[in-house]
N, C-alpha and C. Protein backbone atom coordinates (compact mmCIF):
# COMPACT_ATOMS: atom_id res chain seq x y z
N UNK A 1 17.40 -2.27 11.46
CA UNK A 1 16.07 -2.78 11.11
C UNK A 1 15.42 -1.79 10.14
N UNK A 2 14.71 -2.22 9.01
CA UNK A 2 14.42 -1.41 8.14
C UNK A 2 13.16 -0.92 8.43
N UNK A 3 13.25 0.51 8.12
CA UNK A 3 11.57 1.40 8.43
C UNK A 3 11.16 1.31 7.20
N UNK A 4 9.65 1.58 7.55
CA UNK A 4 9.15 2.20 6.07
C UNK A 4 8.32 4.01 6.63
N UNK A 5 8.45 4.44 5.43
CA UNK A 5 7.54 5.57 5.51
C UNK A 5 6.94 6.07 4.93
N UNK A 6 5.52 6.30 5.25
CA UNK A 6 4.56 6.83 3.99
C UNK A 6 4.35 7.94 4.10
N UNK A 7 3.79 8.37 2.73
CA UNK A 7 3.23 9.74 2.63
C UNK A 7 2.55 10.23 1.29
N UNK A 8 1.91 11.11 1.40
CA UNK A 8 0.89 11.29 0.22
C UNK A 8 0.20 11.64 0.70
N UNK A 9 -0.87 11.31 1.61
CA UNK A 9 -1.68 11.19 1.65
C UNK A 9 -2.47 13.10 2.07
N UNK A 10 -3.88 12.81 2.13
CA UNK A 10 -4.50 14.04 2.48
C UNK A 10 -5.82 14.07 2.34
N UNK A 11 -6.47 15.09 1.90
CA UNK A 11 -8.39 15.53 1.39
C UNK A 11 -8.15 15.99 0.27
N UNK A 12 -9.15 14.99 -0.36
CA UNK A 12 -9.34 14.98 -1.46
C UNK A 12 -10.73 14.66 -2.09
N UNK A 13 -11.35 15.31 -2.93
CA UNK A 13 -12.83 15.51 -3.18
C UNK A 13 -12.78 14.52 -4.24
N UNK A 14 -14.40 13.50 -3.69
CA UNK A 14 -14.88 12.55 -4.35
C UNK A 14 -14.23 12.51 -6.18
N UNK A 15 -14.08 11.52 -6.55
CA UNK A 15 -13.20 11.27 -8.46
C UNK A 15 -12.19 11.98 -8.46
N UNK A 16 -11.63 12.64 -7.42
CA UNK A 16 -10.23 13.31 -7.41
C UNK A 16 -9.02 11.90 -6.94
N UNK A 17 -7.84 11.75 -7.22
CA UNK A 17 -6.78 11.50 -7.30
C UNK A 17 -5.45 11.63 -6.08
N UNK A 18 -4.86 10.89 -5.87
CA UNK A 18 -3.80 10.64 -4.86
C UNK A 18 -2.45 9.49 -4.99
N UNK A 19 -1.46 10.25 -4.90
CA UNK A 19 -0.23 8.78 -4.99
C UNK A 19 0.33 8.87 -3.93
N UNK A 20 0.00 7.71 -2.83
CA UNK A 20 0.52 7.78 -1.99
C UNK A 20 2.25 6.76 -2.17
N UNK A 21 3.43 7.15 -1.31
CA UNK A 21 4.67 6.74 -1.60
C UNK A 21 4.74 5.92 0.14
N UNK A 22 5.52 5.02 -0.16
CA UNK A 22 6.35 4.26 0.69
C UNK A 22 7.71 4.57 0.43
N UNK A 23 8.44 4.80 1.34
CA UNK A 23 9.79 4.65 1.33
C UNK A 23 10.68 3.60 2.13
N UNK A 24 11.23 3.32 1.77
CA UNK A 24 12.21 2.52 2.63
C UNK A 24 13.76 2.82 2.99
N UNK A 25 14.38 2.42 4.74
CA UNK A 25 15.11 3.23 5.13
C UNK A 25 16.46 2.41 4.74
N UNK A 26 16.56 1.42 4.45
CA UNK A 26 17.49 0.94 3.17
C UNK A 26 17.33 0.36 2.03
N UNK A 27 17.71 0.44 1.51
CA UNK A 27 17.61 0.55 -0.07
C UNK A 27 18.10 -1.18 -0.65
N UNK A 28 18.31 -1.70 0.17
CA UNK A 28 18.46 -2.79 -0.53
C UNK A 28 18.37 -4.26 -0.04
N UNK A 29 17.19 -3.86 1.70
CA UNK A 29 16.88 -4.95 2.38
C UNK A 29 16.09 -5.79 1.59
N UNK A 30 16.01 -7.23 1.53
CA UNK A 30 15.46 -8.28 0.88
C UNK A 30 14.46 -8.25 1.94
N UNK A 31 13.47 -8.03 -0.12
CA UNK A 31 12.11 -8.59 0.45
C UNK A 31 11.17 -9.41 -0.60
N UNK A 32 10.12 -9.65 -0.24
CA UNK A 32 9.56 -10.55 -1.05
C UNK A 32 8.50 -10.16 -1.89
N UNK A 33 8.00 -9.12 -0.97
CA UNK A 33 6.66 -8.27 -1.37
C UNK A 33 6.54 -7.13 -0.85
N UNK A 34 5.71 -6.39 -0.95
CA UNK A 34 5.04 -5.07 -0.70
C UNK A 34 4.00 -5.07 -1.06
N UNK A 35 3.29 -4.44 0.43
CA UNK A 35 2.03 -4.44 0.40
C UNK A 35 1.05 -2.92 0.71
N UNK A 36 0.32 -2.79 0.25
CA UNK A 36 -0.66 -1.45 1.10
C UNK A 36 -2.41 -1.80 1.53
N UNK A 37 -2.25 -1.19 2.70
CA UNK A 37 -3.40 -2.09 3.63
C UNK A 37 -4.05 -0.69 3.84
N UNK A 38 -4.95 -0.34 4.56
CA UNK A 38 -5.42 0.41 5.20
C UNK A 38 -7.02 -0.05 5.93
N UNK A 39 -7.51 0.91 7.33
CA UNK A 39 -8.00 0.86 7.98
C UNK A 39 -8.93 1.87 8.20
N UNK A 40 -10.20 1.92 8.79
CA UNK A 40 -10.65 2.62 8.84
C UNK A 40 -11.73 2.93 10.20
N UNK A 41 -11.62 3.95 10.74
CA UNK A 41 -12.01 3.94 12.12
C UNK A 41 -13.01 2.57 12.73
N UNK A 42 -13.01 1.89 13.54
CA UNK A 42 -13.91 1.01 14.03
C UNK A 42 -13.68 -0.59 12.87
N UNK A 43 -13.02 -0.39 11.79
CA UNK A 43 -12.66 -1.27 10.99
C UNK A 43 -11.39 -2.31 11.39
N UNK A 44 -11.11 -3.32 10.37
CA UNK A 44 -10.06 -4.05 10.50
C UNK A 44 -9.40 -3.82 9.77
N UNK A 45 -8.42 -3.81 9.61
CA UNK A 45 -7.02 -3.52 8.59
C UNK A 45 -7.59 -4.93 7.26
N UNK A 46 -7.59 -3.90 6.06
CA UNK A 46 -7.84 -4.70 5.03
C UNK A 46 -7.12 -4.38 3.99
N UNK A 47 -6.61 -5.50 3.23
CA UNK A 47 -5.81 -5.63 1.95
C UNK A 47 -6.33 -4.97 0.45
N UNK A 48 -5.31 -3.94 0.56
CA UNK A 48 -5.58 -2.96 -0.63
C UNK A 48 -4.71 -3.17 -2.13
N UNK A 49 -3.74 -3.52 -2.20
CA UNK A 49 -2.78 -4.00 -3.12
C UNK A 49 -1.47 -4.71 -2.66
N UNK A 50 -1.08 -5.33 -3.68
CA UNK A 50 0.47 -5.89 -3.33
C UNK A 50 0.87 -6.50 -4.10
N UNK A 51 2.54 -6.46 -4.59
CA UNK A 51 2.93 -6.56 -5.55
C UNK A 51 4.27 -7.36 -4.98
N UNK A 52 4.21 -9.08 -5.66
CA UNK A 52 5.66 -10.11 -5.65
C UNK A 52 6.72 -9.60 -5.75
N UNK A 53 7.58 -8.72 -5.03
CA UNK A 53 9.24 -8.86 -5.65
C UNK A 53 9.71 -9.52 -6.70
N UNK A 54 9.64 -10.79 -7.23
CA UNK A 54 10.58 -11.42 -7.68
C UNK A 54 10.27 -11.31 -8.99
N UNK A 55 8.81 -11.06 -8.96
CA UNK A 55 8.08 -10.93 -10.41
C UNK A 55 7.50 -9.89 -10.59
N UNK A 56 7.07 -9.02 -9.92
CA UNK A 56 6.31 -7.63 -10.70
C UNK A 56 5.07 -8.09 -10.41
N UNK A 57 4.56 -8.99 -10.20
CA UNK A 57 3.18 -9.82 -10.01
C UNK A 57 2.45 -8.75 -9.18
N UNK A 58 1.19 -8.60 -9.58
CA UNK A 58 0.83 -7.54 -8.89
C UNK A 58 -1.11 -7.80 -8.21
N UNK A 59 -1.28 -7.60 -7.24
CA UNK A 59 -2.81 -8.21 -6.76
C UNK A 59 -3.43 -7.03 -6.14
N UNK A 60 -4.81 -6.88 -6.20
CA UNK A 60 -5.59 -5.62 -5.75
C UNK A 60 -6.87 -6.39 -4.91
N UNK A 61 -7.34 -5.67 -4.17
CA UNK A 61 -8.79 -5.90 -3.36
C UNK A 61 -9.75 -5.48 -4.50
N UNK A 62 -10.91 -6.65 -4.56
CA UNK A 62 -11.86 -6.35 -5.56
C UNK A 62 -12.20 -4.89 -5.39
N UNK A 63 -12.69 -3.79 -4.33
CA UNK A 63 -13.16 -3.09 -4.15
C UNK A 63 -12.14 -1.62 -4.90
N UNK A 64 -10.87 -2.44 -5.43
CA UNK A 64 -10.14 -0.76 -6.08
C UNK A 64 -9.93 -1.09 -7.39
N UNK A 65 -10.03 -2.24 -7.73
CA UNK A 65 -9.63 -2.76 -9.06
C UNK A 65 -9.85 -1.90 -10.25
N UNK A 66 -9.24 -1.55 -10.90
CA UNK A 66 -9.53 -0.34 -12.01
C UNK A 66 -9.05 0.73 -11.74
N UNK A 67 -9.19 1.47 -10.43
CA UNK A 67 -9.02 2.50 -9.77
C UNK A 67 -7.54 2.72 -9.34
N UNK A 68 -7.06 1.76 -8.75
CA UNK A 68 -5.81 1.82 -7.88
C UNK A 68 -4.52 1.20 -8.49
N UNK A 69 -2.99 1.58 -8.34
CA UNK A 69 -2.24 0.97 -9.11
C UNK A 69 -1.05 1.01 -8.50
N UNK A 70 -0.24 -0.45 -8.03
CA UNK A 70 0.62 -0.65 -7.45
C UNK A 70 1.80 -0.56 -8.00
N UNK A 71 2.75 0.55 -7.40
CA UNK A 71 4.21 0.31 -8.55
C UNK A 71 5.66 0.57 -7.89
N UNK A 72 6.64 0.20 -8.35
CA UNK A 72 7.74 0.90 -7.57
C UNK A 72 8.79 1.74 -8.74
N UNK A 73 9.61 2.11 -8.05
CA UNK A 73 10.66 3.21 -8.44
C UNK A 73 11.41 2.08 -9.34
N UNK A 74 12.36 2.20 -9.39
CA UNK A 74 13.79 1.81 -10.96
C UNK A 74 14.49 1.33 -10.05
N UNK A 75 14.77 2.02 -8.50
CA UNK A 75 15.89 1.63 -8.15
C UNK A 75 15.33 0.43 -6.16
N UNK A 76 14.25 0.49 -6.54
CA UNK A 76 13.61 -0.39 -5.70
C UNK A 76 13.16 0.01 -4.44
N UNK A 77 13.31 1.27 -3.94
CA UNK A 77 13.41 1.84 -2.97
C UNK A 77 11.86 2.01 -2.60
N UNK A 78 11.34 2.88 -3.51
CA UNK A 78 9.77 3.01 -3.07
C UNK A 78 8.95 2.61 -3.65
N UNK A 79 7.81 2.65 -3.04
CA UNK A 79 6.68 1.95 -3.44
C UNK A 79 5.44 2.68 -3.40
N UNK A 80 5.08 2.76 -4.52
CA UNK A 80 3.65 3.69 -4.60
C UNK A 80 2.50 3.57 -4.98
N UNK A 81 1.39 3.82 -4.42
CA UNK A 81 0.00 3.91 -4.57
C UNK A 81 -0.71 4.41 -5.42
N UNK A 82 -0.98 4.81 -6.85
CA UNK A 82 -1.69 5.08 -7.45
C UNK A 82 -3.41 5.31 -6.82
N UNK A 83 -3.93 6.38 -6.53
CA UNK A 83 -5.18 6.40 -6.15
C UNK A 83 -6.35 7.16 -7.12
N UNK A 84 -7.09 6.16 -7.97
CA UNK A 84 -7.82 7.32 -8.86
C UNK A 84 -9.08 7.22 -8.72
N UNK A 85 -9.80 8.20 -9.06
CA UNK A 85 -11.36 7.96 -9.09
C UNK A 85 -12.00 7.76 -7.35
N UNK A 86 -11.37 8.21 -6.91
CA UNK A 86 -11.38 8.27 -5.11
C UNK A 86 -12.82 8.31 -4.79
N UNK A 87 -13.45 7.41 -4.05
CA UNK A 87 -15.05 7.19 -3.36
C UNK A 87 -14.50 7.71 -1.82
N UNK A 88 -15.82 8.17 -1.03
CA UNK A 88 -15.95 8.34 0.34
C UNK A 88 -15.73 7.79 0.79
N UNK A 89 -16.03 5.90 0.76
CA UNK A 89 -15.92 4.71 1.19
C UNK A 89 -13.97 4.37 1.31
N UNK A 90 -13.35 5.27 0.74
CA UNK A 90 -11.85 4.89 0.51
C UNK A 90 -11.33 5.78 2.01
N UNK A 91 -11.68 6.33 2.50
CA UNK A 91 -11.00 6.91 3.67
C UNK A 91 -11.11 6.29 4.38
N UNK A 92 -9.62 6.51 5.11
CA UNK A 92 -8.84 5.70 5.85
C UNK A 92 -7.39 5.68 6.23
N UNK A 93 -6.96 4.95 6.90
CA UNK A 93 -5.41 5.10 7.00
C UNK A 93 -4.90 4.36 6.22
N UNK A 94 -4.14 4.65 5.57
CA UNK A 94 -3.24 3.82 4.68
C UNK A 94 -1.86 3.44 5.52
N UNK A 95 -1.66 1.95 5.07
CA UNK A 95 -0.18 1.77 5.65
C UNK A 95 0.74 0.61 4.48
N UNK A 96 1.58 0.72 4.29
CA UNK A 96 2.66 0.09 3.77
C UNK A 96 3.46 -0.78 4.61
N UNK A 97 3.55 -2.26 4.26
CA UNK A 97 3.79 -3.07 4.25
C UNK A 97 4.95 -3.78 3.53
N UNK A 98 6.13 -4.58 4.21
CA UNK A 98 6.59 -5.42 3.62
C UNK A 98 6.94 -6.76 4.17
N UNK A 99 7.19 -7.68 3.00
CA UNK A 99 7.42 -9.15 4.22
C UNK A 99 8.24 -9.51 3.35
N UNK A 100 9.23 -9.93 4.51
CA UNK A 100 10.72 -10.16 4.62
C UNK A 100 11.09 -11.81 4.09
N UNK A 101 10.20 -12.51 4.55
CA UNK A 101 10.65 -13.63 4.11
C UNK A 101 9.55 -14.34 3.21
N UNK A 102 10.06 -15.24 2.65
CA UNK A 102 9.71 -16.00 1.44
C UNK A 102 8.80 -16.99 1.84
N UNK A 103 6.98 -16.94 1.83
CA UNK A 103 5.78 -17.32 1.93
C UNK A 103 4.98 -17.91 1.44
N UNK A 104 4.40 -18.97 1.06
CA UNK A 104 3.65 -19.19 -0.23
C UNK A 104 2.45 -18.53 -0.03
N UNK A 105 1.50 -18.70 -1.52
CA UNK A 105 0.77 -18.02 -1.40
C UNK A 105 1.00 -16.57 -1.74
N UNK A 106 -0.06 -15.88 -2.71
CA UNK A 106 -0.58 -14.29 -2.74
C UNK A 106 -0.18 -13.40 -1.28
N UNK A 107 0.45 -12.42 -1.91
CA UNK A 107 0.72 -11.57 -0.56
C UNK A 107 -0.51 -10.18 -0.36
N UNK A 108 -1.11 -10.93 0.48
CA UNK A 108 -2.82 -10.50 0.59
C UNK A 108 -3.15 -10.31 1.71
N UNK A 109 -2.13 -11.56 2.82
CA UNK A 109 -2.80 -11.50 4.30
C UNK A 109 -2.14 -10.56 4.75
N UNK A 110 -2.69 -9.78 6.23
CA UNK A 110 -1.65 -9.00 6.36
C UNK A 110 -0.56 -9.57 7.87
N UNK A 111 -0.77 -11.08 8.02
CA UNK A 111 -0.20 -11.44 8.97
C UNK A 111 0.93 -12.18 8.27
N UNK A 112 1.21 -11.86 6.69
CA UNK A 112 2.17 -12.49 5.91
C UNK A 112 3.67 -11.45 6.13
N UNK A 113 3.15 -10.16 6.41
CA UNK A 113 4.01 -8.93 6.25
C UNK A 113 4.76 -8.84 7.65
N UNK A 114 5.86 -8.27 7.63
CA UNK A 114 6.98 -8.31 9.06
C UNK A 114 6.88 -6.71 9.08
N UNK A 115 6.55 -5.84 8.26
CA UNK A 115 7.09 -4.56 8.42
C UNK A 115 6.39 -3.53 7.92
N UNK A 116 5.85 -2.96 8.93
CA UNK A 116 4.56 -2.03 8.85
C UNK A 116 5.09 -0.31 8.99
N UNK A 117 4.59 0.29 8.21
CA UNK A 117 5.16 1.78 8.03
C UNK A 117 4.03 2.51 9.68
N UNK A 118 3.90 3.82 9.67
CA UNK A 118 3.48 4.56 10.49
C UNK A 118 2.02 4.96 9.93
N UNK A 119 1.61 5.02 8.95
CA UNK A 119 0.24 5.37 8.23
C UNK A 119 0.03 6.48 7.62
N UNK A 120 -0.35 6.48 6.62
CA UNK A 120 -0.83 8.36 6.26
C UNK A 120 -2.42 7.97 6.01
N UNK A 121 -3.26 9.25 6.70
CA UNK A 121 -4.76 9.71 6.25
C UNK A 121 -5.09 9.88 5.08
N UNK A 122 -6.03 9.18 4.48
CA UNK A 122 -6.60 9.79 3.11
C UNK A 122 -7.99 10.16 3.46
N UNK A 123 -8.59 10.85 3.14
CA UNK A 123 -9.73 11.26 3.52
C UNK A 123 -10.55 11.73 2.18
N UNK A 124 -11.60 11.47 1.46
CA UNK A 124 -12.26 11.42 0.56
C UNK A 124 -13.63 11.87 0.83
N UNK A 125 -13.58 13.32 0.80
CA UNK A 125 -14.95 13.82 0.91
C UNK A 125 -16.20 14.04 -0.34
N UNK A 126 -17.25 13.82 0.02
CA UNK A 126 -18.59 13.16 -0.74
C UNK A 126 -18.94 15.04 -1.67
């Protein structure tokens, strides 16, 4: 069964910068999408970016648009977070996401995804 695992993450002072990485524990499980969600104490897990497999197609939460940038490696393995221009309001747990099978619809929800990493902290102090 394929893991994911993130990392990047940390403290980082307000308009400062972060790339958080996903990895995956094989390299060539079929998937459809990838996603990055994160949460934040007393919050609900909300949709931060995610990007179609099949196309490169790529979708953001109004709230990072400009800021944030979804991408992967050459050889498909990871998946990374671009984090720029970092607000207070952005801390949180970040988690990585993928879904396994073929969905219609934007991969946005996060009850679309089968496969949830462990989380890394970002923390964005004011």
């Amino acid at each position: 069964q394929v893991q994911l695992v993130e990392s990047g993450g940390g403290l980082v002072q307000a308009g400062g910068s972060l790339r958080l990485s996903c990895a995956a524990s094989e390299r060539t499980f079929r998937r459809y999408a990838m996603g990055w969600f994160r949460q934040a104490p007393g919050n609900e897990r909300t949709f931060v970016a995610g990007m179609r497999w099949t196309d490169d197609s790529t979708y953001y939460a109004d709230s990072v648009k400009g800021r944030f940038t979804i991408s992967r490696d050459d050889a498909g393995n990871t998946v990374y977070l671009q984090m720029n221009s970092l607000k207070p309001e952005d801390t949180a747990v970040y988690y990585c996401a993928a879904q396994l099978a073929l969905r219609p619809g934007p991969p946005v929800l996060a009850y679309r995804y089968d496969r949830w990493g462990q989380g890394t902290q970002v923390t964005v102090s004011s």
